[in-house]
PDB file of N, CA and C in Angstrom:
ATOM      1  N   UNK A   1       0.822  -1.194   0.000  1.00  0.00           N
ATOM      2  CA  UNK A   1       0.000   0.000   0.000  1.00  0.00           C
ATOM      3  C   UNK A   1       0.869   1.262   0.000  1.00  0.00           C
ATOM      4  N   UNK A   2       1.838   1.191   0.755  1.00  0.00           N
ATOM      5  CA  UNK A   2       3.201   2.479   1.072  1.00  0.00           C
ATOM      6  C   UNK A   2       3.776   2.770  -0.628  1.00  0.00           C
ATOM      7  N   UNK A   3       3.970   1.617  -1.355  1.00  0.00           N
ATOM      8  CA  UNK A   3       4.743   1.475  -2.646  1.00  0.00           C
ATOM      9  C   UNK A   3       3.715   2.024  -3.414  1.00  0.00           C
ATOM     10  N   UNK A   4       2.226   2.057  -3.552  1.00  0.00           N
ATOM     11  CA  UNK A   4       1.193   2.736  -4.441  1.00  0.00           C
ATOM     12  C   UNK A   4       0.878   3.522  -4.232  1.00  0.00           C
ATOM     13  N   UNK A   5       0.751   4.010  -2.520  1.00  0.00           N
ATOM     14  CA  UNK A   5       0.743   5.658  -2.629  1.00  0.00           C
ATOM     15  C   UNK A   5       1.651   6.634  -3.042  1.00  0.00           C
ATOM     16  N   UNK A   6       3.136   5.983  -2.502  1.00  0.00           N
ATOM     17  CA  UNK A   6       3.910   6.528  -3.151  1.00  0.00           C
ATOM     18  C   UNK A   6       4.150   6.891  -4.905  1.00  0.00           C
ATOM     19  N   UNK A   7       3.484   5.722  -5.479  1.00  0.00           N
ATOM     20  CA  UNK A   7       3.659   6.173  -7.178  1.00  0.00           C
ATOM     21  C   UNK A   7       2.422   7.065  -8.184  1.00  0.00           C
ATOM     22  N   UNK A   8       1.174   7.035  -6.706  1.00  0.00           N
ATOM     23  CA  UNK A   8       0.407   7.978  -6.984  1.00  0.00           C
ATOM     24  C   UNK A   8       0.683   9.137  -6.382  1.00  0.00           C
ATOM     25  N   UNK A   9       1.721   9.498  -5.617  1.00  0.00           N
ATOM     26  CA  UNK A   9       1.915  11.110  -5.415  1.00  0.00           C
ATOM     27  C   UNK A   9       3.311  11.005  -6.252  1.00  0.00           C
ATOM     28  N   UNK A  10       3.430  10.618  -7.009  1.00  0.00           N
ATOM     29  CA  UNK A  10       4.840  11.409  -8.021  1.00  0.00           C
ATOM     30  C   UNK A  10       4.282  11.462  -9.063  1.00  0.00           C
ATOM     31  N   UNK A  11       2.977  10.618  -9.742  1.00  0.00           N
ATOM     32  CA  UNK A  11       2.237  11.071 -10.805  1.00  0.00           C
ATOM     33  C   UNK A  11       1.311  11.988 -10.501  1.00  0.00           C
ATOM     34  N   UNK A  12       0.678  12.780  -9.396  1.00  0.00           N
ATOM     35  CA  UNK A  12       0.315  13.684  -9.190  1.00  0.00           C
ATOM     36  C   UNK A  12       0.724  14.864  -9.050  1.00  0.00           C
ATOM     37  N   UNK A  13       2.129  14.797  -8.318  1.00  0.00           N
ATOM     38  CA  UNK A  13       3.002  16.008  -8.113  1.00  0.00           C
ATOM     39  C   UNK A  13       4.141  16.278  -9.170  1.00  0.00           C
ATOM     40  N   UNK A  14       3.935  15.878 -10.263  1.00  0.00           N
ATOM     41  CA  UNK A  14       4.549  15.478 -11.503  1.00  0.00           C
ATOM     42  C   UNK A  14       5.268  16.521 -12.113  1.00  0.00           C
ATOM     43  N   UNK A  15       4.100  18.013 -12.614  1.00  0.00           N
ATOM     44  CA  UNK A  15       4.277  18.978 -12.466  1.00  0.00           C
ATOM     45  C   UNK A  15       3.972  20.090 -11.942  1.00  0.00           C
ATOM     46  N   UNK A  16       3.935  19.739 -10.992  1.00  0.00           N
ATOM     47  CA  UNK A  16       3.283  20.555  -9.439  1.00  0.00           C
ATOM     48  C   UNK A  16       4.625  21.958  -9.643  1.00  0.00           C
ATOM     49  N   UNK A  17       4.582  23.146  -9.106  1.00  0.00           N
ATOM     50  CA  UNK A  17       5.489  23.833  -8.884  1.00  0.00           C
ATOM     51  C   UNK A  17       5.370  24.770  -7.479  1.00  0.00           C
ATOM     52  N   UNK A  18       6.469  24.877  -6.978  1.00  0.00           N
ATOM     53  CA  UNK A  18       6.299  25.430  -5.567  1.00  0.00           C
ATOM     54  C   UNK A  18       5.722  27.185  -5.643  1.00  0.00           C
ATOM     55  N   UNK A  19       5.058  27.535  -5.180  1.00  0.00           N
ATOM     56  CA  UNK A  19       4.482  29.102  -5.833  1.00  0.00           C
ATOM     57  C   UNK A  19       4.296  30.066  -4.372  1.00  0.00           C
ATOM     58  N   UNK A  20       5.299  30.851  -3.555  1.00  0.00           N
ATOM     59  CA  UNK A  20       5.432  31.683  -2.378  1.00  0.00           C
ATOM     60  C   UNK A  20       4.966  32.864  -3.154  1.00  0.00           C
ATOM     61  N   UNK A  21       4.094  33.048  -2.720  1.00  0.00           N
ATOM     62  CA  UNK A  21       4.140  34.370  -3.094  1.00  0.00           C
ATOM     63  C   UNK A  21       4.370  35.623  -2.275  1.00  0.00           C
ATOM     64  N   UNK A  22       4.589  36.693  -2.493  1.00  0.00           N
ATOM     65  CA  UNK A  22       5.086  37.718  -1.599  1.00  0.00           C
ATOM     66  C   UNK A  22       4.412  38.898  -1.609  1.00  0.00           C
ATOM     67  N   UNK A  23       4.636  40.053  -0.276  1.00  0.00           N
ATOM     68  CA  UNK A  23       3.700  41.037  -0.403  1.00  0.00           C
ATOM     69  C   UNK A  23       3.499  42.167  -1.558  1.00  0.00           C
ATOM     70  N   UNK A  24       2.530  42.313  -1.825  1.00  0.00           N
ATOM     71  CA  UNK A  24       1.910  43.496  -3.089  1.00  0.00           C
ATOM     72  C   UNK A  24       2.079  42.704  -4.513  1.00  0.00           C
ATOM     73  N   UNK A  25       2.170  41.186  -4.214  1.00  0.00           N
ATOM     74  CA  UNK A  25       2.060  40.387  -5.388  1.00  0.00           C
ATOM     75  C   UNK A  25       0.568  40.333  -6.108  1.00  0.00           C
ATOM     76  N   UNK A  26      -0.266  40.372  -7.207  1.00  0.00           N
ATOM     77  CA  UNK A  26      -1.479  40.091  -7.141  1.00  0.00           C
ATOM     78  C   UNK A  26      -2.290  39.102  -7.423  1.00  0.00           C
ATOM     79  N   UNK A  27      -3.102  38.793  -7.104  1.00  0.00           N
ATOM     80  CA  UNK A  27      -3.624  37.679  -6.658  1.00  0.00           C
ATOM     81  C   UNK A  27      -4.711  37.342  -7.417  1.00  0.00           C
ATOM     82  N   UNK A  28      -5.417  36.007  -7.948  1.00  0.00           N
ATOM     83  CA  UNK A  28      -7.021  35.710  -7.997  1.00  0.00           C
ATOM     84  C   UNK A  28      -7.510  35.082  -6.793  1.00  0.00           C
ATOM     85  N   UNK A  29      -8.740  35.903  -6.449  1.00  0.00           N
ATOM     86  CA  UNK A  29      -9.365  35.335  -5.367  1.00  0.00           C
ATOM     87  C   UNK A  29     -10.701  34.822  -5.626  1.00  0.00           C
ATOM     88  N   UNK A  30     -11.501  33.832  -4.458  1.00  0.00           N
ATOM     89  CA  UNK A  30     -12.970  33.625  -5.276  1.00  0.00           C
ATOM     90  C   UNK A  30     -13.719  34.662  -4.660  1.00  0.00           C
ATOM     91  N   UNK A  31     -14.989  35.084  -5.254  1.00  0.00           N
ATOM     92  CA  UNK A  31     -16.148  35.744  -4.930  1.00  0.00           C
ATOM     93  C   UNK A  31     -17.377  35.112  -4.247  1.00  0.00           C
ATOM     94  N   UNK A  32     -17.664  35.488  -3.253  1.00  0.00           N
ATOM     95  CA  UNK A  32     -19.519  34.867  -3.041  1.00  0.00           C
ATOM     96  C   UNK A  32     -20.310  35.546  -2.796  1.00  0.00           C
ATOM     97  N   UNK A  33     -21.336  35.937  -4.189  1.00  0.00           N
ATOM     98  CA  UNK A  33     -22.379  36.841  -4.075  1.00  0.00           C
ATOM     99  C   UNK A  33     -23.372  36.285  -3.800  1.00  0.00           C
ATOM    100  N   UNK A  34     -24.295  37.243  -3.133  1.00  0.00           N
ATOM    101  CA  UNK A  34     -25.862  36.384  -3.085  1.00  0.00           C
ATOM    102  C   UNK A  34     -26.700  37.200  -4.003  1.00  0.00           C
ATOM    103  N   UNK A  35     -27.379  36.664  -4.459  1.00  0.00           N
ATOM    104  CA  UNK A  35     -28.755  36.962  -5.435  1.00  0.00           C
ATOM    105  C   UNK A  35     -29.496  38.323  -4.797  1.00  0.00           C
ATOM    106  N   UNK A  36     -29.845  38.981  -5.418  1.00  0.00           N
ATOM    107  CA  UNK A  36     -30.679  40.147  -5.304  1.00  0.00           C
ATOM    108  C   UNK A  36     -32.415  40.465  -5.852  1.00  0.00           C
ATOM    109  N   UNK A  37     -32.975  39.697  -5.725  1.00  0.00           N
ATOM    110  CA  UNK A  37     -34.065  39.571  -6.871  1.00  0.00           C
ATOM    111  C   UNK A  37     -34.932  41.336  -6.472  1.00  0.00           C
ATOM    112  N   UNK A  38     -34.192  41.999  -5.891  1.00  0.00           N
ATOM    113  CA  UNK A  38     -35.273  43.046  -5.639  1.00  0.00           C
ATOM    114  C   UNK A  38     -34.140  44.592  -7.031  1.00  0.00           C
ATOM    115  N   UNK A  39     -33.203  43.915  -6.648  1.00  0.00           N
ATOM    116  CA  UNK A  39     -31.581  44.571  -7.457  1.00  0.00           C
ATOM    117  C   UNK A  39     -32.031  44.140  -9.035  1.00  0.00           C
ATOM    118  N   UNK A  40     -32.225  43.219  -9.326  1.00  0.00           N
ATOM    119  CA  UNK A  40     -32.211  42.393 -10.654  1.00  0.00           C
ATOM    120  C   UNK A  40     -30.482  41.633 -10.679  1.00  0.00           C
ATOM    121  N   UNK A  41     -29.835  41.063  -9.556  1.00  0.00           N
ATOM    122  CA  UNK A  41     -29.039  40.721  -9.576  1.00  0.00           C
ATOM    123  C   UNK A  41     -28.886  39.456  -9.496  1.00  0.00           C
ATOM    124  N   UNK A  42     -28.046  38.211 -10.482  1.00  0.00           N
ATOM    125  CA  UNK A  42     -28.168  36.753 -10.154  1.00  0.00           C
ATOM    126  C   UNK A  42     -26.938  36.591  -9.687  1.00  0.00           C
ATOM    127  N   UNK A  43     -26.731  36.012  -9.109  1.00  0.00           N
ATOM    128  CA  UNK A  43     -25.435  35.403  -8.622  1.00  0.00           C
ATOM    129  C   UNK A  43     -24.691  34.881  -9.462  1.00  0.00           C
ATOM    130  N   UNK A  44     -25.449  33.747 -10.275  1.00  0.00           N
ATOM    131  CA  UNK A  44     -24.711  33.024 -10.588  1.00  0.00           C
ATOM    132  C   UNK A  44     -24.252  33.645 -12.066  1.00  0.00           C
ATOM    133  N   UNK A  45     -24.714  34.539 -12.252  1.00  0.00           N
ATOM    134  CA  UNK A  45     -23.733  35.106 -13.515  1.00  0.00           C
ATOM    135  C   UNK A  45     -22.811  36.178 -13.165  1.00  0.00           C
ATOM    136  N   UNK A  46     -22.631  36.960 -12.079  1.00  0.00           N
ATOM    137  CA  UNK A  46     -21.550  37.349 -11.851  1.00  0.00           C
ATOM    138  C   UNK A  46     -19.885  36.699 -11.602  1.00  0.00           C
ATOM    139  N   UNK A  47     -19.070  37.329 -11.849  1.00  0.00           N
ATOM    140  CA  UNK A  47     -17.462  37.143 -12.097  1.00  0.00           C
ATOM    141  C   UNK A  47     -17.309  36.065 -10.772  1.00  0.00           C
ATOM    142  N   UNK A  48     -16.787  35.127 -10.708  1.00  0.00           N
ATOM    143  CA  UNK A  48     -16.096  34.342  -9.495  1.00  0.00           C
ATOM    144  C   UNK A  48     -14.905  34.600  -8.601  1.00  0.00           C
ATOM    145  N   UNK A  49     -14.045  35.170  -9.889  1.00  0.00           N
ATOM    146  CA  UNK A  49     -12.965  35.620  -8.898  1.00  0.00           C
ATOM    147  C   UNK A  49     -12.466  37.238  -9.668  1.00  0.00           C
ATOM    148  N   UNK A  50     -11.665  37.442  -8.333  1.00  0.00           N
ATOM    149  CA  UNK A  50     -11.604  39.021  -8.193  1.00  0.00           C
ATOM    150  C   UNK A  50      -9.938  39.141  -8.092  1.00  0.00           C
ATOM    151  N   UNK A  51      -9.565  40.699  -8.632  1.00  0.00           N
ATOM    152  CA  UNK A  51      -7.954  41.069  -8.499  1.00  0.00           C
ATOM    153  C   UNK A  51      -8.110  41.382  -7.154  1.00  0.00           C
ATOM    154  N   UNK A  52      -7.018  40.925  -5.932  1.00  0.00           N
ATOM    155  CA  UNK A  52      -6.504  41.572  -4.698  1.00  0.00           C
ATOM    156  C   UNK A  52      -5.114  41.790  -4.859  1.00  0.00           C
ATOM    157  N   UNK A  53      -4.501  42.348  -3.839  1.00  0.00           N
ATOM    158  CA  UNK A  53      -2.864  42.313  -3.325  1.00  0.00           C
ATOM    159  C   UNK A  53      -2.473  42.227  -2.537  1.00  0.00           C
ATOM    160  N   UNK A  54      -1.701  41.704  -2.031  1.00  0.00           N
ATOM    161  CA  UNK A  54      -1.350  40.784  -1.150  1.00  0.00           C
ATOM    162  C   UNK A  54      -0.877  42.260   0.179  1.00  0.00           C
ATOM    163  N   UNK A  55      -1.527  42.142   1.439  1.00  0.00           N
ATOM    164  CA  UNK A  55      -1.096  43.089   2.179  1.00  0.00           C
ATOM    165  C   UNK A  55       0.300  42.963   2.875  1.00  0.00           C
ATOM    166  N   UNK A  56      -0.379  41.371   3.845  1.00  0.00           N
ATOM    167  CA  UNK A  56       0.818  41.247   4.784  1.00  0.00           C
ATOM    168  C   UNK A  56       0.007  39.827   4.957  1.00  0.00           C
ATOM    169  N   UNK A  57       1.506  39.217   5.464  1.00  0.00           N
ATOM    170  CA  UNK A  57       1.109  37.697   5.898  1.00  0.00           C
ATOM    171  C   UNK A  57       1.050  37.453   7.327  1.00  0.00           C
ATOM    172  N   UNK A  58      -0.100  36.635   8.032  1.00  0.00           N
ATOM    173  CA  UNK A  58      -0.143  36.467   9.217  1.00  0.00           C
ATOM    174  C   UNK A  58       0.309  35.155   9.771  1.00  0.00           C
ATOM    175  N   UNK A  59       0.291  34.512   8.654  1.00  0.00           N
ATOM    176  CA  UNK A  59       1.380  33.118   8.949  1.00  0.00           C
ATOM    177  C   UNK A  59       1.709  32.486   7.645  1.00  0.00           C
ATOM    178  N   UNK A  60       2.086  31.153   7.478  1.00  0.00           N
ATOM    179  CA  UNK A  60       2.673  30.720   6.393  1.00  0.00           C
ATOM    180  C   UNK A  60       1.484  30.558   5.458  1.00  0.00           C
ATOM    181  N   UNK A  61       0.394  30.004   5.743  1.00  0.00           N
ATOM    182  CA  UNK A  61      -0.763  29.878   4.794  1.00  0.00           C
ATOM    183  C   UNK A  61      -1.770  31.129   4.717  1.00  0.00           C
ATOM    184  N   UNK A  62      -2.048  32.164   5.440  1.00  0.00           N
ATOM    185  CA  UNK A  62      -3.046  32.736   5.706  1.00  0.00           C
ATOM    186  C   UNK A  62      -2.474  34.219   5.474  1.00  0.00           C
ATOM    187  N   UNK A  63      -2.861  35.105   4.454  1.00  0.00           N
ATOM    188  CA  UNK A  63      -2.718  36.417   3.847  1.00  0.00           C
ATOM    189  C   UNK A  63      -3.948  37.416   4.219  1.00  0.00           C
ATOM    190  N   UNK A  64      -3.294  38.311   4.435  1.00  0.00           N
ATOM    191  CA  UNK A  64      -4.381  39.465   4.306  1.00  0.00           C
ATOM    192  C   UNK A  64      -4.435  39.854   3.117  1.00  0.00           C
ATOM    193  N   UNK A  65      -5.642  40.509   1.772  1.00  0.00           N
ATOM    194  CA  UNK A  65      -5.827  40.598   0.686  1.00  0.00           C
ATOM    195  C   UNK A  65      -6.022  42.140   0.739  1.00  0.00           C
ATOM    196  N   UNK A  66      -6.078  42.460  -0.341  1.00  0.00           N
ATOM    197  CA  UNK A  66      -6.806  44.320  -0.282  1.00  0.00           C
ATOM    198  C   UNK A  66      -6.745  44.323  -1.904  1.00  0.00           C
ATOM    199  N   UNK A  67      -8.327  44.886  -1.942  1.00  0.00           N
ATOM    200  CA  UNK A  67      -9.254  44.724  -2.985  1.00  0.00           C
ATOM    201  C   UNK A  67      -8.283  46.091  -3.775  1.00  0.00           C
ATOM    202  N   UNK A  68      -8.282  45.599  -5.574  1.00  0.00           N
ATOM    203  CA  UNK A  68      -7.494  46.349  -6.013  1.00  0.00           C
ATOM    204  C   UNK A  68      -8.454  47.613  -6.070  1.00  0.00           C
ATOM    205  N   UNK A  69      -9.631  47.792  -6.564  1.00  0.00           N
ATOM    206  CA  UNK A  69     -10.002  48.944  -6.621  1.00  0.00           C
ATOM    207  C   UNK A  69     -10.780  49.237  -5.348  1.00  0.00           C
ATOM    208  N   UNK A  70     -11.500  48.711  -4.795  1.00  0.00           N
ATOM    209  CA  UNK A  70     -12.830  49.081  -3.667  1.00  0.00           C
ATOM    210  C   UNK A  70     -11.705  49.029  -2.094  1.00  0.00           C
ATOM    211  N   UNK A  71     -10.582  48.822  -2.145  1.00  0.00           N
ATOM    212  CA  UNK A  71      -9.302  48.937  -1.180  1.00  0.00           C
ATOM    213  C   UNK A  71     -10.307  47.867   0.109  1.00  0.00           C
ATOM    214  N   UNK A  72     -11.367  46.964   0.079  1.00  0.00           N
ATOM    215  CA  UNK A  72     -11.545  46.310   0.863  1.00  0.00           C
ATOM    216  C   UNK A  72     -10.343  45.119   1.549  1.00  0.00           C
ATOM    217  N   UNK A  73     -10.187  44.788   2.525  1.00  0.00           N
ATOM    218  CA  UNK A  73      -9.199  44.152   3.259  1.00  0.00           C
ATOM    219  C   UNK A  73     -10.260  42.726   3.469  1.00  0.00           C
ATOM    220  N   UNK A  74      -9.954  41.443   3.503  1.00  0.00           N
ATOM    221  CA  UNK A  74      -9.941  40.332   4.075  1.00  0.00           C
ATOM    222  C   UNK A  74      -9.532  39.248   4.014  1.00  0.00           C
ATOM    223  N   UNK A  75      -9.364  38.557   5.109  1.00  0.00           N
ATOM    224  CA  UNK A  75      -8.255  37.274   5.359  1.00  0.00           C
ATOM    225  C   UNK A  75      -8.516  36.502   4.122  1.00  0.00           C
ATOM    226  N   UNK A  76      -7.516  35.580   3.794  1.00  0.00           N
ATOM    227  CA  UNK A  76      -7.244  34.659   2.866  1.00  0.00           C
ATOM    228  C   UNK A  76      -6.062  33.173   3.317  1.00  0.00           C
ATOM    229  N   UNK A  77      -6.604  31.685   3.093  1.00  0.00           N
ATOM    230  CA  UNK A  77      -5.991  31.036   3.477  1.00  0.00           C
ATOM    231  C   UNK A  77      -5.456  30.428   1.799  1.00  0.00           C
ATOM    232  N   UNK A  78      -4.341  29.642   1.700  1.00  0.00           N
ATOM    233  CA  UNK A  78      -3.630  29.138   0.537  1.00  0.00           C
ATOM    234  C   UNK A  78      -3.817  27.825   0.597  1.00  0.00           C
ATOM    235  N   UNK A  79      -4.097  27.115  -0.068  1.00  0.00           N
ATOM    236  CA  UNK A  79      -4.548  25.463  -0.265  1.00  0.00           C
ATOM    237  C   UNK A  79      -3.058  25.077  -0.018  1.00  0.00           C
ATOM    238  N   UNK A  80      -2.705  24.497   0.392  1.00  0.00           N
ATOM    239  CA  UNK A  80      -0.717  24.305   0.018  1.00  0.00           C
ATOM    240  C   UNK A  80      -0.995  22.566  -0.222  1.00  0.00           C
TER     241      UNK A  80
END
């Protein structure tokens, strides 16, 4: 079982690349809107993800973001 997991994480991580990113780098982030039916707004056709930049890091996985135009700030974690 040790010998097949092992040959399924080197065909998975195959071409994986290591990606740090650093502060005022910019970023795609996701979006979650809710529906507006009084707005005429659907959710589900608005944009998913949004430009941020990277503020400051609060640990190795977890970034503070800041919205490129609306300068909104909020946390962000990194899948690693």
């Amino acid at each position: 079982m040790e010998k097949a997991a092992q040959d399924q994480a080197q065909h998975f991580n195959l071409r994986r690349r290591p990606w740090k990113p650093k502060v005022r780098d910019t970023v795609w982030a996701t979006e979650h809107h809710l529906s507006k039916a009084a707005e005429g707004f659907a959710s589900k056709l608005a944009p998913r993800f949004d430009g941020y930049t990277i503020k400051k890091f609060t640990s190795p996985v977890i970034y503070v973001l800041e919205h490129k135009t609306t300068k909104k700030v909020r946390l962000h974690t990194s899948a690693i």
